[in-house]
N, C-alpha and C. Protein backbone atom coordinates (compact mmCIF):
# COMPACT_ATOMS: atom_id res chain seq x y z
N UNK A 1 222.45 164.71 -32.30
CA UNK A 1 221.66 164.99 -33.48
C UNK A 1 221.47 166.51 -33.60
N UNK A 2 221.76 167.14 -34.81
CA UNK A 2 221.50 168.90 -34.93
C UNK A 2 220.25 169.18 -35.50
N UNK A 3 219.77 170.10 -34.92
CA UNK A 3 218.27 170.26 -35.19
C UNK A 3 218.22 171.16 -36.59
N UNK A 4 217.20 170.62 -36.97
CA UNK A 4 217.38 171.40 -38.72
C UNK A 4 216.11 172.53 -38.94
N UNK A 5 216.48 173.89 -38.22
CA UNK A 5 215.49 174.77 -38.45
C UNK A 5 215.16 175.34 -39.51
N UNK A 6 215.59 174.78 -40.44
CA UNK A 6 214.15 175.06 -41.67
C UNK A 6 213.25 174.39 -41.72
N UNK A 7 212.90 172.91 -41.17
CA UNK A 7 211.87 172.48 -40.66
C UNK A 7 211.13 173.47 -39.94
N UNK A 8 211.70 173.68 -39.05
CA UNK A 8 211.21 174.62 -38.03
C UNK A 8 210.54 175.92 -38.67
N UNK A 9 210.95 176.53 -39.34
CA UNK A 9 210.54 177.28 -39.77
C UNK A 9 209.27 177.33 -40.96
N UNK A 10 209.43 176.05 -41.94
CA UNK A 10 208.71 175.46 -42.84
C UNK A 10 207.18 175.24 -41.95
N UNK A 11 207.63 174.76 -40.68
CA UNK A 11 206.28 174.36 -39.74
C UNK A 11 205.72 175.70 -39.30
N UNK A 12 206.30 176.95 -38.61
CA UNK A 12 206.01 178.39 -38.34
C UNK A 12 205.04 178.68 -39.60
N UNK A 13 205.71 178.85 -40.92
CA UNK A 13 204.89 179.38 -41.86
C UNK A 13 203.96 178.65 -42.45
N UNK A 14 203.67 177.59 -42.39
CA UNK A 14 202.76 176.13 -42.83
C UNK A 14 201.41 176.69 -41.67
N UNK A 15 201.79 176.78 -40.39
CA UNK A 15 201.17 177.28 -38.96
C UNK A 15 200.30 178.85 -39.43
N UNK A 16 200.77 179.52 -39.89
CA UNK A 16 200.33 181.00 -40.24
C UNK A 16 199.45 180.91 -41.50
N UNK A 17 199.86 180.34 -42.54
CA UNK A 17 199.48 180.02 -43.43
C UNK A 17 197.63 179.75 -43.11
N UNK A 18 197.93 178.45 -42.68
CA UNK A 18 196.58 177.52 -42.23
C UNK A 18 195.78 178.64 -41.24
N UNK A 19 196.20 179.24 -40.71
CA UNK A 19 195.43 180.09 -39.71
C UNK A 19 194.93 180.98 -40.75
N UNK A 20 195.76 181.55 -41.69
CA UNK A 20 194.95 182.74 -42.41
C UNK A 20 193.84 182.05 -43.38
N UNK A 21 193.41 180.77 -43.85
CA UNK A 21 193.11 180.67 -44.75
C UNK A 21 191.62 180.19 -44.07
N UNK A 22 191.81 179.94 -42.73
CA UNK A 22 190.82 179.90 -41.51
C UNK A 22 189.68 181.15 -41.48
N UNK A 23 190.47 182.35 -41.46
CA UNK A 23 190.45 183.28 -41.03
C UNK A 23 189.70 184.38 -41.83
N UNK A 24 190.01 183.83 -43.46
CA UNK A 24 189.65 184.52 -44.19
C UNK A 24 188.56 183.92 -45.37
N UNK A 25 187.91 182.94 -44.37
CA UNK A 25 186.98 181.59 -45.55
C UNK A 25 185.58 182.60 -45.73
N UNK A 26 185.48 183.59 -44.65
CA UNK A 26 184.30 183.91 -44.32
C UNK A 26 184.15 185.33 -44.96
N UNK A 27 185.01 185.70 -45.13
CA UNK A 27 185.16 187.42 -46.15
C UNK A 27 185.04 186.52 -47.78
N UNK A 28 185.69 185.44 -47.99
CA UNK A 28 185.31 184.63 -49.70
C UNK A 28 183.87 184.30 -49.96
N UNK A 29 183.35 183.75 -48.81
CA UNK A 29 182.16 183.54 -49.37
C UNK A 29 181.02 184.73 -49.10
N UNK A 30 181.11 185.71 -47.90
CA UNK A 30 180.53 186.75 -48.14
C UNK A 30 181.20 187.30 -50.01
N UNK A 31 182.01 187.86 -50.24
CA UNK A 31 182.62 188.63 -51.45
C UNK A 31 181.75 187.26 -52.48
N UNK A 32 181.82 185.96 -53.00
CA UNK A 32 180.87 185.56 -53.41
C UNK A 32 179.18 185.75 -53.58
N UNK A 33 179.26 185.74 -52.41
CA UNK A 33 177.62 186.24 -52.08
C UNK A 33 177.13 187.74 -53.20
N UNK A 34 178.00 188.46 -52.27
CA UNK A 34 177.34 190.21 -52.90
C UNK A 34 178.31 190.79 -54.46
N UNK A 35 178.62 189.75 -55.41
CA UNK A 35 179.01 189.35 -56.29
C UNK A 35 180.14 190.44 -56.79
N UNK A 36 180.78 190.70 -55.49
CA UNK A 36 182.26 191.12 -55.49
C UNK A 36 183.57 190.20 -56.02
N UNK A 37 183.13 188.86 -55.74
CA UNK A 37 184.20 188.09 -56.59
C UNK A 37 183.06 187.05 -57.83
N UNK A 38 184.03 186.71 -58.56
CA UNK A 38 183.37 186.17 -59.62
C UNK A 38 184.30 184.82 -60.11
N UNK A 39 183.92 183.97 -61.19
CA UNK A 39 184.50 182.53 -61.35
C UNK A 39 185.78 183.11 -61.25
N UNK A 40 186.55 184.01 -61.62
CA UNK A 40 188.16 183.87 -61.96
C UNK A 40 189.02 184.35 -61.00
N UNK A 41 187.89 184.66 -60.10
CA UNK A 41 188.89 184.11 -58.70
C UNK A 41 189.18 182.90 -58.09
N UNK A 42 188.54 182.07 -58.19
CA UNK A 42 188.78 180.90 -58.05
C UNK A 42 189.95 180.00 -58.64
N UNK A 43 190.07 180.45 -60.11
CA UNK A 43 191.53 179.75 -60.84
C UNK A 43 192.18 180.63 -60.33
């Protein structure tokens, strides 16, 4: 069976992805807070 590394790779960046969005929940809702972002960041 040949291994199909764009899976592999699809999973690497899926992996990075999820970590940044971890990473960065807490700078959105501060920037919410001190009304640095506003509704149209959200769409």
């Amino acid at each position: 069976m040949n291994r199909n590394y764009s899976i592999d790779t699809l999973r690497t960046v899926a992996t990075i992805l999820v970590i940044l969005l971890h990473v960065s929940g807490k700078y959105i809702i501060i920037g919410f807070e001190n009304s640095i972002l506003d509704e149209n960041f959200s769409i």
